[in-house]
Protein backbone atom coordinates (compact mmCIF):
# COMPACT_ATOMS: atom_id res chain seq x y z
CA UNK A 1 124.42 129.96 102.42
CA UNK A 2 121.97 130.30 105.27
CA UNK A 3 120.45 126.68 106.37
CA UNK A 4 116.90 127.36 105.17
CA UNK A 5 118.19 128.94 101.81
CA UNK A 6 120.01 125.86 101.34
CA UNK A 7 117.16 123.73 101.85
CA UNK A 8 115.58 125.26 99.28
CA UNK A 9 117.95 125.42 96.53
CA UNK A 10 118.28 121.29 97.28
CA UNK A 11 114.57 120.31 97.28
CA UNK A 12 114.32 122.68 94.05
CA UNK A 13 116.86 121.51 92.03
CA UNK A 14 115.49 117.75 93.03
CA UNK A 15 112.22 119.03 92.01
CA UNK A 16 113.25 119.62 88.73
CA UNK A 17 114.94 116.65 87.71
CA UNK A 18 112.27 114.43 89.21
CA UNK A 19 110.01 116.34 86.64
CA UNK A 20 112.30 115.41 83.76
CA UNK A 21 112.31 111.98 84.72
CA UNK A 22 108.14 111.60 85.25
CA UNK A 23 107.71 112.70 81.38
CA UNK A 24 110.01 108.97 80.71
CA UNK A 25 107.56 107.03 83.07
CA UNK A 26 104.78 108.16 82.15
CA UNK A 27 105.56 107.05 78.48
CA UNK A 28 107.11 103.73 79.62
CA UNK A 29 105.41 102.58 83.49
CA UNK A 30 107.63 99.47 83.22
CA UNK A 31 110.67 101.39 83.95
CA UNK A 32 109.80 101.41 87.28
CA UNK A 33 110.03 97.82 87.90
CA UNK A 34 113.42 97.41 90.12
CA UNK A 35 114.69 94.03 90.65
CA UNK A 36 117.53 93.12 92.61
CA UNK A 37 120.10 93.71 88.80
CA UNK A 38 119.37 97.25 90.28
CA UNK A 39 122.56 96.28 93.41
CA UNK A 40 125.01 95.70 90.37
CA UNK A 41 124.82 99.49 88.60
CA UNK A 42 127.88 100.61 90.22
CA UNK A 43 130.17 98.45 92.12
CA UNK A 44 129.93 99.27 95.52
CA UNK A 45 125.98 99.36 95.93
CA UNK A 46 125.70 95.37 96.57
CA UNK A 47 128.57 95.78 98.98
CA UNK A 48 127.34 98.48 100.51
CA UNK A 49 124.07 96.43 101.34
CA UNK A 50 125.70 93.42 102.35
CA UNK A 51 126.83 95.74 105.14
CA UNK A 52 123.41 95.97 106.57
CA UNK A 53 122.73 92.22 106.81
CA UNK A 54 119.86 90.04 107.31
CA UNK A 55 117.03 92.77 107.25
CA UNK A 56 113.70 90.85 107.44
CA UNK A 57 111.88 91.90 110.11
CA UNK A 58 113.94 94.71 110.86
CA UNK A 59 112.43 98.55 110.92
CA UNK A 60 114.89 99.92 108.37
CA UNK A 61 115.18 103.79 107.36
CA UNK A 62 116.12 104.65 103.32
CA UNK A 63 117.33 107.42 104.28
CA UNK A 64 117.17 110.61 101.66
CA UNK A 65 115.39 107.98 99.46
CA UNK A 66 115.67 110.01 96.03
CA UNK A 67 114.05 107.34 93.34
CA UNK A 68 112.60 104.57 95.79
CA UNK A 69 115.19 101.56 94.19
CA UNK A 70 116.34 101.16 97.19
CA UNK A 71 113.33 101.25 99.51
CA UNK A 72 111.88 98.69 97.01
CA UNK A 73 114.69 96.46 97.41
CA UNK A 74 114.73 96.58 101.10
CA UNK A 75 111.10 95.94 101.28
CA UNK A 76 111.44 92.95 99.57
CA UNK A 77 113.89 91.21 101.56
CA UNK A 78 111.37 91.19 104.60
CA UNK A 79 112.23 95.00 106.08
CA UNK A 80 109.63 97.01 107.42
CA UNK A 81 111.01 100.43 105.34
CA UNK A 82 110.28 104.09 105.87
CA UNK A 83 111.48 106.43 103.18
CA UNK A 84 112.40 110.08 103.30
CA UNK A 85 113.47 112.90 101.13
CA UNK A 86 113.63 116.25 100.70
CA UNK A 87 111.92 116.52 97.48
CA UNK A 88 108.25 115.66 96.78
CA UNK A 89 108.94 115.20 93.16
CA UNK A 90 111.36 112.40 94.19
CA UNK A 91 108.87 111.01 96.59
CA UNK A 92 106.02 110.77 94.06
CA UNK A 93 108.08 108.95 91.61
CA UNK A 94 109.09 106.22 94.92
CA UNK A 95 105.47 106.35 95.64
CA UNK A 96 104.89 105.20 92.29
CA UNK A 97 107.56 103.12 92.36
CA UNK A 98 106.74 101.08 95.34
CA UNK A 99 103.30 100.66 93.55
CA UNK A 100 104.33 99.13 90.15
CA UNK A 101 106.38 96.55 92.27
CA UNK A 102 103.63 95.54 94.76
CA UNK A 103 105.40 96.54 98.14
CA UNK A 104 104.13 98.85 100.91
CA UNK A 105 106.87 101.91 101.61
CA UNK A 106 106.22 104.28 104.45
CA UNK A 107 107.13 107.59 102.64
CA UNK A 108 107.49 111.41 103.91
CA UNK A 109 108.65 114.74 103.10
CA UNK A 110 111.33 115.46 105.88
CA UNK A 111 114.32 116.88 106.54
CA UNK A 112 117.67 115.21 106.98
CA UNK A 113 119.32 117.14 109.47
CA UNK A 114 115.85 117.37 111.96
CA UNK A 115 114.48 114.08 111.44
CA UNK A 116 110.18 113.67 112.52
CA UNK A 117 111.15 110.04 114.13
CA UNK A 118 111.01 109.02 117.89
CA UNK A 119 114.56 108.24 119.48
CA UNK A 120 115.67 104.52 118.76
CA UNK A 121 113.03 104.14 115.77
CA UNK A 122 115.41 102.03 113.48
CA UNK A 123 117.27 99.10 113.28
CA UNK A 124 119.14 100.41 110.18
CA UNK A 125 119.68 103.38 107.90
CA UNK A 126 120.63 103.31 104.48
CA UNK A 127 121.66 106.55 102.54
CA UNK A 128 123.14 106.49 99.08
CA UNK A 129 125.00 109.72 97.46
CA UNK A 130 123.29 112.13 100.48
CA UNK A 131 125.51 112.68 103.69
CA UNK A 132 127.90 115.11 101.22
CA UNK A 133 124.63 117.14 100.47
CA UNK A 134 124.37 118.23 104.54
CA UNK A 135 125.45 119.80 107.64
CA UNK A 136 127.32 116.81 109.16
CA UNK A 137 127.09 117.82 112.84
CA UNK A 138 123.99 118.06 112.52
CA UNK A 139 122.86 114.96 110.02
CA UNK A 140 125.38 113.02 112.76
CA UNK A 141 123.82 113.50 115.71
CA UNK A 142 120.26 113.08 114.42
CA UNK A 143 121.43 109.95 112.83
CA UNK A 144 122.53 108.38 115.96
CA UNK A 145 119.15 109.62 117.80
CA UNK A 146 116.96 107.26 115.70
CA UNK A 147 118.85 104.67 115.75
CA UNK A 148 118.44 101.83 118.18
CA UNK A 149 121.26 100.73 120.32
CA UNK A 150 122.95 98.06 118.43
CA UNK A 151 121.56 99.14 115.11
CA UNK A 152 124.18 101.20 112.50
CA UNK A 153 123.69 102.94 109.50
CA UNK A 154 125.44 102.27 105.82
CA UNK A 155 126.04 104.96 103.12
CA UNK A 156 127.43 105.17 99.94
CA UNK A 157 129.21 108.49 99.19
CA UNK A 158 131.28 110.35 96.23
CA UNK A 159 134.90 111.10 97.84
CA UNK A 160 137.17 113.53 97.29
CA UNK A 161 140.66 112.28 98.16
CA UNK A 162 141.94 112.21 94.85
CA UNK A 163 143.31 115.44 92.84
CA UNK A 164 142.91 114.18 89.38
CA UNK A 165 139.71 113.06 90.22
CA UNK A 166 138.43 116.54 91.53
CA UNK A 167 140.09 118.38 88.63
CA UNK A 168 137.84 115.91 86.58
CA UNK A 169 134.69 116.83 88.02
CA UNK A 170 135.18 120.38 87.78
CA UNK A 171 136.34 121.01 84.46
CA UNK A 172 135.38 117.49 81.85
CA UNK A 173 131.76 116.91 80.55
CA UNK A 174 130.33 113.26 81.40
CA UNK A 175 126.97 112.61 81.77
CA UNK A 176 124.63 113.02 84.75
CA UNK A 177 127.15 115.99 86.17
CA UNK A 178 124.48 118.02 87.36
CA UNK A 179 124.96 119.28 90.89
CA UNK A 180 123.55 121.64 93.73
CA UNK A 181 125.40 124.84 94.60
CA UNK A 182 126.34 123.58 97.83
CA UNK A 183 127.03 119.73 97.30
CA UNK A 184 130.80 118.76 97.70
CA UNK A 185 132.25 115.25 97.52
CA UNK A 186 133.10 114.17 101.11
CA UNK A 187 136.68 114.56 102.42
CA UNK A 188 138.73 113.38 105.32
CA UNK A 189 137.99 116.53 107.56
CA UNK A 190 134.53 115.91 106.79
CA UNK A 191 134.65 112.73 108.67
CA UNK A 192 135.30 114.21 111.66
CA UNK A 193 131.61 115.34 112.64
CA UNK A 194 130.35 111.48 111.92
CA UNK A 195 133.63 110.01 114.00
CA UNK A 196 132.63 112.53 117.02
CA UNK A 197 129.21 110.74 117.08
CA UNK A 198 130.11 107.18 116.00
CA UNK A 199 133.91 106.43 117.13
CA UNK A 200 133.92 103.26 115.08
CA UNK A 201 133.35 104.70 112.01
CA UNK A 202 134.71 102.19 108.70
CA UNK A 203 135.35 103.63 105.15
CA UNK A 204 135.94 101.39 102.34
CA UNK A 205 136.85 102.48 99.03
CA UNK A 206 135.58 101.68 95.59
CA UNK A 207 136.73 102.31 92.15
CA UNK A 208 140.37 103.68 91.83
CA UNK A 209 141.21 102.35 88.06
CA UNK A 210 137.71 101.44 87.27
CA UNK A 211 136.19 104.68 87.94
CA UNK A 212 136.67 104.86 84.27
CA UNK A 213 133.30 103.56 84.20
CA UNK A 214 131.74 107.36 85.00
CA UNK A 215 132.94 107.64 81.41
CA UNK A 216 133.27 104.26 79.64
CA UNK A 217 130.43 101.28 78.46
CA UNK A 218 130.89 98.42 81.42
CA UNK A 219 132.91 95.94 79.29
CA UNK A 220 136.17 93.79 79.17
CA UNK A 221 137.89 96.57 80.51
CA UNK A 222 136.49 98.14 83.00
CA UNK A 223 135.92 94.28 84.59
CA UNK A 224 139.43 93.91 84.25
CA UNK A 225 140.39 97.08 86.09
CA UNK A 226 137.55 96.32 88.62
CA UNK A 227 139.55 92.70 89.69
CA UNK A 228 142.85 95.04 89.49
CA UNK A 229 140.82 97.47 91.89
CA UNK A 230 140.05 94.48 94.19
CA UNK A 231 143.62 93.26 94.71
CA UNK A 232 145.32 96.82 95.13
CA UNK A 233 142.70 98.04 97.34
CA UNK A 234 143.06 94.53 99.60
CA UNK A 235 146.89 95.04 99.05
CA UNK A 236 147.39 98.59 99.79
CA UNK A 237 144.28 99.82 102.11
CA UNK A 238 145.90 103.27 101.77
CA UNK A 239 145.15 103.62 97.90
CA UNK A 240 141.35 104.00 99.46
CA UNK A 241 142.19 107.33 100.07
CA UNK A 242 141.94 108.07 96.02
CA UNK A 243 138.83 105.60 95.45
CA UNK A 244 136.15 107.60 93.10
CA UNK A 245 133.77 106.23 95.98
CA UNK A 246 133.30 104.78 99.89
CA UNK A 247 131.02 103.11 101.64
CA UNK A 248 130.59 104.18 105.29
CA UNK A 249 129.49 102.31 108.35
CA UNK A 250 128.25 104.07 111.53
CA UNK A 251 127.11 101.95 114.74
CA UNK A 252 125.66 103.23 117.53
């Protein structure tokens, strides 16, 4: 699909479910609140921003910013944040967002893969479920541009390593399946773009037994499989390869 029809398809499917979810906050404003429980709703998201550090003081970029949770988060832990995203449904519900929790958000409509920001604008860039959705050459080397030297980038993407896993989320109903046309989970070849542009690129995996959790209640179980997760995964780095999730770094 041509780049610009793309583009479209993306910001208007994002459109639409931002519209669904406005109806549920304007019935109930408090679900907007986001404290810092919001790290702990799947198990590589407080990992993921442990990888950024200390970020008071720091200019950080939330990078495809979807529902603002993160950009509130990072606000309050001292960063000066500017948000993006494709879709200005999404960015009115993180405009309101940032409002019912009291912290000021830079936010714009932009796109990821020509980013409106001077070279070396941020100390950090965070991205969650949004590097799979774009043209990696090009997302790379714009992501490298604004960031300062030093500075690195975390995301958080779905991975597609593992057969079983892709036969699962191609054929078996499970909620919030909804996807764009042109959205794949990433791949090993599709590192190759972001390890052309940042050499030192790290992928950690999360969620090989417990990605029963896309289906299951959190509960005894899927704690137990997450501690049986931690060991293999220290144990046998390899078994990343058919993690449900990974978090990558990328320093400039």
């Amino acid at each position: 699909m041509p780049a610009m029809d793309r583009l479209d398809s993306e910001q208007r499917f994002h459109d639409r479910q931002a519209l669904r979810r406005a109806d549920t906050f304007a019935c109930d404003p408090a679900r907007l609140h986001v404290d810092d429980a919001w790290l702990d709703h799947e198990t590589w998201v407080r990992p993921a921003f442990a990888a950024l550090g200390d970020v008071a003081g720091l200019r950080v970029l939330d990078y495809g910013c979807g529902h603002g949770m993160a950009s509130v988060v990072l606000a309050r832990r001292g960063a000066d944040v500017t948000a993006f995203d494709l879709s200005p449904g999404y960015l009115a519900e993180a405009r309101a967002r940032a409002q019912a929790n009291g912290v000021r958000i830079d936010l714009l409509c932009a796109d990821a893969e020509r980013l409106p920001f001077a070279d070396g604008s941020f100390d950090r860039v965070w991205g969650n479920a949004v590097l799979h959705h774009l043209d990696l050459d090009r997302a790379a080397r714009e992501l490298r541009r604004v960031l300062r030297p030093g500075g690195w980038a975390v995301f958080c993407e779905p991975w597609g390593g593992n057969p079983l896993l892709n036969w699962a989320r191609a054929r078996l109903p499970y909620p919030g399946k909804g996807r764009t046309p042109d959205e794949h989970p990433l791949r090993p070849r599709d590192l190759r773009p972001l390890r052309r542009v940042f050499p030192g690129l790290t992928v950690r995996g999360f969620q090989l037994l417990s990605m029963v959790r896309r289906v299951l209640r959190p509960g005894r179980l899927t704690a137990s499989l997450e501690r049986i997760d931690e060991r293999l995964l220290t144990r046998f780095p390899a078994l990343q390869r058919f993690c449900r999730y990974v978090v990558l770094t990328l320093r400039r």
